[in-house]
C-alpha atoms as a PDB file:
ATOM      1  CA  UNK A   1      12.668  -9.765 -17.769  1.00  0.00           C
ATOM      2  CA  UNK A   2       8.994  -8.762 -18.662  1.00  0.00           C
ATOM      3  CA  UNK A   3       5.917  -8.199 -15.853  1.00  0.00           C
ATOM      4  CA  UNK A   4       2.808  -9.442 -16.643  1.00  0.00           C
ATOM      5  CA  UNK A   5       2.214 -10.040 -20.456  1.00  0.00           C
ATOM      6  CA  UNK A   6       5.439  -7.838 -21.069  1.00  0.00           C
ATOM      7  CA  UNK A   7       2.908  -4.706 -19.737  1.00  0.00           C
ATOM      8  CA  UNK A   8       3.645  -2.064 -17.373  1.00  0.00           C
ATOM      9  CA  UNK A   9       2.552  -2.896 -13.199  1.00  0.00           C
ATOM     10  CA  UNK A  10       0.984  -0.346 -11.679  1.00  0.00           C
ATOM     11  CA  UNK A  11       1.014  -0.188  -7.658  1.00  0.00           C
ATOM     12  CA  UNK A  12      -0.791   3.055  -5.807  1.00  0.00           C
ATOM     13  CA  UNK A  13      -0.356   3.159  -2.535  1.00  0.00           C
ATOM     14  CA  UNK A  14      -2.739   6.142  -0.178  1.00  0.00           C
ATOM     15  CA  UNK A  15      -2.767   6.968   3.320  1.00  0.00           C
ATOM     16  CA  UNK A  16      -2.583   9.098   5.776  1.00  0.00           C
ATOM     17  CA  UNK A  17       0.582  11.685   6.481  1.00  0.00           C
ATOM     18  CA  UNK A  18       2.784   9.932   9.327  1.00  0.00           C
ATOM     19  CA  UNK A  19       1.406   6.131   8.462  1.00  0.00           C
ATOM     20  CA  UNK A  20       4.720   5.718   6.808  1.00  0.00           C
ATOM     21  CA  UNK A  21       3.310   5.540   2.589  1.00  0.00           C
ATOM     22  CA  UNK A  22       6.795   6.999   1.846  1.00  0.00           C
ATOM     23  CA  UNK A  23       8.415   3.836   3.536  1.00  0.00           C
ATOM     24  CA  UNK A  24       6.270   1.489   1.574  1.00  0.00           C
ATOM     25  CA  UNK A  25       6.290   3.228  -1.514  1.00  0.00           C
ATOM     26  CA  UNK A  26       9.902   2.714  -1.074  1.00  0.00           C
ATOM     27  CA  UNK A  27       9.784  -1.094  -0.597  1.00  0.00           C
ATOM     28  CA  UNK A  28       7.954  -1.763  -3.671  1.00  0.00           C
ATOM     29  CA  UNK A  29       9.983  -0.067  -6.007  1.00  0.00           C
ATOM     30  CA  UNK A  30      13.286  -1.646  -4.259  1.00  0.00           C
ATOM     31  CA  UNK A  31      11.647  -4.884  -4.685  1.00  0.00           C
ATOM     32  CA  UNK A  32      10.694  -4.012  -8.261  1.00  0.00           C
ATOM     33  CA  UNK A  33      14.255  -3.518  -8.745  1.00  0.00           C
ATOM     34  CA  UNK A  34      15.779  -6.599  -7.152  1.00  0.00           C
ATOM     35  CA  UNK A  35      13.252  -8.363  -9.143  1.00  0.00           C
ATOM     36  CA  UNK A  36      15.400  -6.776 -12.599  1.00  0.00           C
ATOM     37  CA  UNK A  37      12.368  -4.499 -13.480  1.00  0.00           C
ATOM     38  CA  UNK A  38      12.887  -0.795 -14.127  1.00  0.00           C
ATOM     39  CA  UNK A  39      10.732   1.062 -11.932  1.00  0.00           C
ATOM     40  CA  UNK A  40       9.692   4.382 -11.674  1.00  0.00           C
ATOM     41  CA  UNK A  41       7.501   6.452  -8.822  1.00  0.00           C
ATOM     42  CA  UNK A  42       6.320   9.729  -8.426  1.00  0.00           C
ATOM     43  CA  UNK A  43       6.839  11.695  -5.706  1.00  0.00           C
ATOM     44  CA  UNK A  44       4.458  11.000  -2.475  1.00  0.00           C
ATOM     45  CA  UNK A  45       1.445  13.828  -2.937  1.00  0.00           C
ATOM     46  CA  UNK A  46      -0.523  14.952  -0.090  1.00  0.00           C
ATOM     47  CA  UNK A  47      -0.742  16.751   3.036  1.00  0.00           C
ATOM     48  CA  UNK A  48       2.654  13.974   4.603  1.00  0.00           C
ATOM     49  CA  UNK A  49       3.585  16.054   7.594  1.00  0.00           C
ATOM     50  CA  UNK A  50      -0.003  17.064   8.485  1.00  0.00           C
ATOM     51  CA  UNK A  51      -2.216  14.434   8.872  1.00  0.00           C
ATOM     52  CA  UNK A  52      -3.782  14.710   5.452  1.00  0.00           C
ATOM     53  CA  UNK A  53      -3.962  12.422   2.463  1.00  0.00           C
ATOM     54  CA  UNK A  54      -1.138  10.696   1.093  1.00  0.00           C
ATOM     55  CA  UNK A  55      -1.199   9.099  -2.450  1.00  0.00           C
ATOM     56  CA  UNK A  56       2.328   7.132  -3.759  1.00  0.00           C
ATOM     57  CA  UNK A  57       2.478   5.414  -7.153  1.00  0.00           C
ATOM     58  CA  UNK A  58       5.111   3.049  -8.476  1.00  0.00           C
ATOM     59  CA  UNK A  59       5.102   1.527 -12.194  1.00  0.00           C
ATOM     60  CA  UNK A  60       7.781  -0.883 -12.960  1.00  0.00           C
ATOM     61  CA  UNK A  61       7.813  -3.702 -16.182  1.00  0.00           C
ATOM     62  CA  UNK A  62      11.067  -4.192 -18.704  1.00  0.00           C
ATOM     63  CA  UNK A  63      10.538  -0.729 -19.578  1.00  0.00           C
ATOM     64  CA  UNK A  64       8.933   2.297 -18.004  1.00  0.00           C
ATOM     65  CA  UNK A  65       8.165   5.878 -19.644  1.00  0.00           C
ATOM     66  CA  UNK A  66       6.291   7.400 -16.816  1.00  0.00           C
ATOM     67  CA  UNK A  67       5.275   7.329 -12.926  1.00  0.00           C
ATOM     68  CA  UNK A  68       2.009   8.472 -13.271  1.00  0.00           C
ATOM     69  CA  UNK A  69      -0.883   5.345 -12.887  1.00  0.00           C
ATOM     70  CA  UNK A  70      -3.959   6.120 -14.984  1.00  0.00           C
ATOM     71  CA  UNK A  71      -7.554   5.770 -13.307  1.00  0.00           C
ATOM     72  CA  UNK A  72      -8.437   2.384 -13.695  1.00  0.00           C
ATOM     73  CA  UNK A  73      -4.940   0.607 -14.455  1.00  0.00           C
ATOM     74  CA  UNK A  74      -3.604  -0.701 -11.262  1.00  0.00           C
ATOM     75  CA  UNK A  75      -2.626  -3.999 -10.588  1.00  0.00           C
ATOM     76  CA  UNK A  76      -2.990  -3.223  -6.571  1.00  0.00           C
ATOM     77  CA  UNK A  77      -4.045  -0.881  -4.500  1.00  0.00           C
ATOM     78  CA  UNK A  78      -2.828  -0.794  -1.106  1.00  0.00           C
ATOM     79  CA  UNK A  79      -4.502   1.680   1.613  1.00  0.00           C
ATOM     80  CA  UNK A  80      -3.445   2.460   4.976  1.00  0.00           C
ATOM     81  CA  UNK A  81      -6.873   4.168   6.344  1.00  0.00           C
ATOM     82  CA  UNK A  82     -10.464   2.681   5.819  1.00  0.00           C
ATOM     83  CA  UNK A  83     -11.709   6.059   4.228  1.00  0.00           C
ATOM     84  CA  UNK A  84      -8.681   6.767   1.748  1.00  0.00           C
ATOM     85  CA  UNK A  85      -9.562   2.905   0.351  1.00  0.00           C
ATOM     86  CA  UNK A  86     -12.712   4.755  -0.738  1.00  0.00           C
ATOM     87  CA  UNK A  87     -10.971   8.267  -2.070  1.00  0.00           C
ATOM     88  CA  UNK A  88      -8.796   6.919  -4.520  1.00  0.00           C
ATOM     89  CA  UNK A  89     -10.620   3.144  -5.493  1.00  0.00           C
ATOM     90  CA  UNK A  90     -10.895   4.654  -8.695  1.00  0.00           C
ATOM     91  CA  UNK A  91      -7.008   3.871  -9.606  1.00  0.00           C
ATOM     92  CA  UNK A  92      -7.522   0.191  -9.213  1.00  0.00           C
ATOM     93  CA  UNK A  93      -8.286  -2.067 -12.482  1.00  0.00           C
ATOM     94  CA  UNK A  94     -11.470  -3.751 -12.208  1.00  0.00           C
ATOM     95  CA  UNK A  95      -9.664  -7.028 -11.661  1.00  0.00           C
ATOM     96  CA  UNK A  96      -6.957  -5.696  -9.708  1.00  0.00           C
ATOM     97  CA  UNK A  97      -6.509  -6.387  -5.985  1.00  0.00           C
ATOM     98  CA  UNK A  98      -7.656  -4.198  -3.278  1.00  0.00           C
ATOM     99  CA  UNK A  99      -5.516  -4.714   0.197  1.00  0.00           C
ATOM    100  CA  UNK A 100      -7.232  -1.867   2.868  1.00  0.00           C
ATOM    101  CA  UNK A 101      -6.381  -1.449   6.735  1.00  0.00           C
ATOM    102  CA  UNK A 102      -9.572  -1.432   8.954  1.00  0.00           C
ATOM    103  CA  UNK A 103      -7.729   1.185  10.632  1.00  0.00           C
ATOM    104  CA  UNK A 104      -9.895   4.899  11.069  1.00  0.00           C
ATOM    105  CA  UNK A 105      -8.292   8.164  11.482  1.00  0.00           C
ATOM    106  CA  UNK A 106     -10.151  10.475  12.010  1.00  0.00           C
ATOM    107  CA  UNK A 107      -9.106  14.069  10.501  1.00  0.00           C
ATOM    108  CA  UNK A 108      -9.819  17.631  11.709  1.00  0.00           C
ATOM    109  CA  UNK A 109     -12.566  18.503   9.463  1.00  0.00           C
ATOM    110  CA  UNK A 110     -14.355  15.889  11.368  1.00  0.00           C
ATOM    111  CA  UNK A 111     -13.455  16.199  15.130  1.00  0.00           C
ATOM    112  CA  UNK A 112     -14.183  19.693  14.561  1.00  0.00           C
ATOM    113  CA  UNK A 113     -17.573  19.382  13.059  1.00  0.00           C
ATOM    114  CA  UNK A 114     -17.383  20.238   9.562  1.00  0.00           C
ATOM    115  CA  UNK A 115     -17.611  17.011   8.113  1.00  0.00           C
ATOM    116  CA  UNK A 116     -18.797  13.460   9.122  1.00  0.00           C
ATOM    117  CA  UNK A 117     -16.867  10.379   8.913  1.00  0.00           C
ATOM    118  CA  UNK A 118     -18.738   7.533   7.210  1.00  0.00           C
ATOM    119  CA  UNK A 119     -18.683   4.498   9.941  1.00  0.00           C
ATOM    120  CA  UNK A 120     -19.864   2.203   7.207  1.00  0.00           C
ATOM    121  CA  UNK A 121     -16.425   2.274   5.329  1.00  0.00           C
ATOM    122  CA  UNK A 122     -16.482  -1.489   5.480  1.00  0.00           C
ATOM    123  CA  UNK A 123     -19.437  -2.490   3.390  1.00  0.00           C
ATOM    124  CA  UNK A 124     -18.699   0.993   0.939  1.00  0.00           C
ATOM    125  CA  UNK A 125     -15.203  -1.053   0.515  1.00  0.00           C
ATOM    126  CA  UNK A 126     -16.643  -4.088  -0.407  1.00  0.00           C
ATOM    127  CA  UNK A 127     -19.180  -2.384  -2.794  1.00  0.00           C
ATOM    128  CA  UNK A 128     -16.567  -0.790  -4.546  1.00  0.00           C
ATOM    129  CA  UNK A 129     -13.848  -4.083  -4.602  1.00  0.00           C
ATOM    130  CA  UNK A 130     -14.388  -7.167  -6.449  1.00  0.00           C
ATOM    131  CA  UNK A 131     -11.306  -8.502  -4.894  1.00  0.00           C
ATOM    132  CA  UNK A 132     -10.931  -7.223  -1.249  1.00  0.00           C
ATOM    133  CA  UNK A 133      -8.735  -7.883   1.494  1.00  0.00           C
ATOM    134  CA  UNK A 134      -9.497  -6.016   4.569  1.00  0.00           C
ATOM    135  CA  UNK A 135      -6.649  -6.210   6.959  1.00  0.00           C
ATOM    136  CA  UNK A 136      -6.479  -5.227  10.911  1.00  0.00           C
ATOM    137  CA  UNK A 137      -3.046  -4.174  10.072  1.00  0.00           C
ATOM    138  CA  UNK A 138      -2.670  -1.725  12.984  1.00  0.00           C
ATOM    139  CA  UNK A 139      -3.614  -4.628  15.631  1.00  0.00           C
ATOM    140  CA  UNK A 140      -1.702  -7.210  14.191  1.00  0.00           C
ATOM    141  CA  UNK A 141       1.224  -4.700  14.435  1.00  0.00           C
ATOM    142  CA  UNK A 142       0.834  -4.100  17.769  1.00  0.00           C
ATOM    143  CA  UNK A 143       0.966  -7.399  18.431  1.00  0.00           C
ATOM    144  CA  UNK A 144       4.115  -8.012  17.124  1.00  0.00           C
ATOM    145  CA  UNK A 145       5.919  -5.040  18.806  1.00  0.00           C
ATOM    146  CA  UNK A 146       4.871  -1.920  16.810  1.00  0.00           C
ATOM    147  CA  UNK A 147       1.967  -0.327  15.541  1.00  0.00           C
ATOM    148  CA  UNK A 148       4.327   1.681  13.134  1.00  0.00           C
ATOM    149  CA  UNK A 149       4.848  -1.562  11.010  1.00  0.00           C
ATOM    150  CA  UNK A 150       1.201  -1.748  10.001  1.00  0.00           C
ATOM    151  CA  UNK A 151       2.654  -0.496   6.865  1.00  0.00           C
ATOM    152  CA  UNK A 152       4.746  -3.458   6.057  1.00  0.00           C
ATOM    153  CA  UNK A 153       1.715  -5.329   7.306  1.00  0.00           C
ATOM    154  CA  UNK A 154      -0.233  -3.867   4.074  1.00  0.00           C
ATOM    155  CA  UNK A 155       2.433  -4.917   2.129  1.00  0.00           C
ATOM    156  CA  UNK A 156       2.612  -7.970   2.772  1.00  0.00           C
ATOM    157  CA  UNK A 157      -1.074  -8.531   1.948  1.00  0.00           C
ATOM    158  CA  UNK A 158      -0.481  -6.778  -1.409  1.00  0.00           C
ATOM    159  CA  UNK A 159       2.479  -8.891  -2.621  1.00  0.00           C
ATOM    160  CA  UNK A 160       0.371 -12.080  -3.322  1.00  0.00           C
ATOM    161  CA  UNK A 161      -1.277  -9.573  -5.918  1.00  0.00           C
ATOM    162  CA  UNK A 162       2.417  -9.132  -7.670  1.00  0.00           C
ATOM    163  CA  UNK A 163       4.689 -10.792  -9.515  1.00  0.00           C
ATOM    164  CA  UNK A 164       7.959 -10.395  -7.559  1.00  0.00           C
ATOM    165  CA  UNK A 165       9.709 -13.315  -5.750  1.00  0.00           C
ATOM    166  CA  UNK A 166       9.331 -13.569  -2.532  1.00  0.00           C
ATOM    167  CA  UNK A 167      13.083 -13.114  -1.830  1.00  0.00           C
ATOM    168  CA  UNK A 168      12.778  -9.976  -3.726  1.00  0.00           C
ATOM    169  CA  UNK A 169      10.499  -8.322  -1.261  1.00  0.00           C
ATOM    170  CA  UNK A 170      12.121 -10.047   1.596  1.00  0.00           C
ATOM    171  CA  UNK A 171      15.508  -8.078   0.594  1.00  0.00           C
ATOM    172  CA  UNK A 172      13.409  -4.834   0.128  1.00  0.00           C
ATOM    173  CA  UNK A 173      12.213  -4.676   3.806  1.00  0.00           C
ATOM    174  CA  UNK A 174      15.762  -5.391   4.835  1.00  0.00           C
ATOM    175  CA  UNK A 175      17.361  -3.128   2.960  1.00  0.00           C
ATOM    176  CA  UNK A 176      14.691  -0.180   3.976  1.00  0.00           C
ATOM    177  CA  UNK A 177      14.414  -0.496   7.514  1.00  0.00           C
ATOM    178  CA  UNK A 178      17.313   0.367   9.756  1.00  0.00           C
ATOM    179  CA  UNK A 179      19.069  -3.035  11.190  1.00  0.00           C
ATOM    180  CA  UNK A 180      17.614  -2.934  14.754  1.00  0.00           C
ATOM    181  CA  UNK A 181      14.193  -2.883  13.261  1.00  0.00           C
ATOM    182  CA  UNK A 182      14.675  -5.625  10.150  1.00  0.00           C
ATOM    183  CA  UNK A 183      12.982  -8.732  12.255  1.00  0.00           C
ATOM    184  CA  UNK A 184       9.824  -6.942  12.731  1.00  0.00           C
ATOM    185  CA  UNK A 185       9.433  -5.707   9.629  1.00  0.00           C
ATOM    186  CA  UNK A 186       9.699  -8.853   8.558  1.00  0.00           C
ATOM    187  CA  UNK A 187       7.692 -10.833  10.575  1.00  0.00           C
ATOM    188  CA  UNK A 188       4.972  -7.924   9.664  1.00  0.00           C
ATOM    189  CA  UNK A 189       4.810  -8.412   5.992  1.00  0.00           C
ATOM    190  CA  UNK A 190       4.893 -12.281   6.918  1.00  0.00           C
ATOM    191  CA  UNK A 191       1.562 -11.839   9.055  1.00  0.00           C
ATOM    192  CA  UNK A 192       0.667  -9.333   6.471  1.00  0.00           C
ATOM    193  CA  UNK A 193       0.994 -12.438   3.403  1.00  0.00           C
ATOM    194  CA  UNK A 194      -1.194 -14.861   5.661  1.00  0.00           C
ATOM    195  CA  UNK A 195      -3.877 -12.224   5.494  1.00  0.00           C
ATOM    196  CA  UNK A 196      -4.268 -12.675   1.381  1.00  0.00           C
END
């Protein structure tokens, strides 16, 4: 089975430790895979446990050599945090799709002074994005019963951007998640899909 013009895919995924990149880094690779593609990812880099910046990549096509995406080659770009949509835009291909939470974390160089976060994330994103969804991932989360699924949310967003079935990624999230908490994640890439 080839991807796209019998090329590689490139996904990069970036976030903030504890937002759950690992999880969805996971997801697309397993869908990848369901899909018949070989797929490759690197290992999640970044600060995970601490708060910090968190940067995934997955390639996957009919045959991959290496995890690594090059600056400018991604098909999507999903990001978790408003800010880290601006710190690594520069992986995206200038036709590829953006998908970027509205959510804001603020980290400890700013509550402690030594740096300033930039409130106008929103138009820097669409300045930097031809193709831009912006996505209140963490409230529509919360208002389907977690804010932990904003993840999934993302996701769901960024799959109209890939070619994988539907039933691929739908297989993914259920095969990811533990049982008790397969519904929701569901229903959040769902909500996530009507966003795109």
């Amino acid at each position: 089975m080839n991807s796209t013009n019998g090329t590689t895919t490139s996904v990069v995924l970036a976030g903030v430790g504890g937002q759950g990149i690992l999880l969805a880094s996971e997801i697309v690779a397993r869908a990848a895979m369901i899909a018949g593609y070989q797929v490759k990812t690197n290992e999640v880099h970044g600060m995970a446990q601490r708060g910090g910046s968190v940067i995934a990549q997955i390639r996957y096509g009919k045959e991959v050599f290496s995890p690594l995406v090059a600056e400018g080659t991604a098909r999507v770009f999903g990001a978790l945090e408003r800010v880290e949509g601006i710190r690594f835009a520069h992986y995206l291909a200038p036709d590829g799709l953006a998908v970027v939470s509205s959510q804001a974390i603020i980290p400890v160089t700013v509550s402690s002074g030594a740096a300033v976060y930039p409130m106008d994330a929103h138009d820097r994103l669409k300045a930097i994005f031809s193709r831009l969804i912006y996505v209140d991932a963490a409230i529509i989360a919360s208002k389907i019963g977690n804010i932990r699924a904003s993840n999934v949310v993302i996701l769901g967003a960024l799959s109209t951007g890939l070619n994988l079935p539907i039933e691929a990624w739908h297989e993914a999230v259920a095969q990811s998640v533990p049982p008790k908490h397969k519904d929701l994640n569901l229903r959040a890439f769902e909500e996530g899909r009507s966003q795109a």
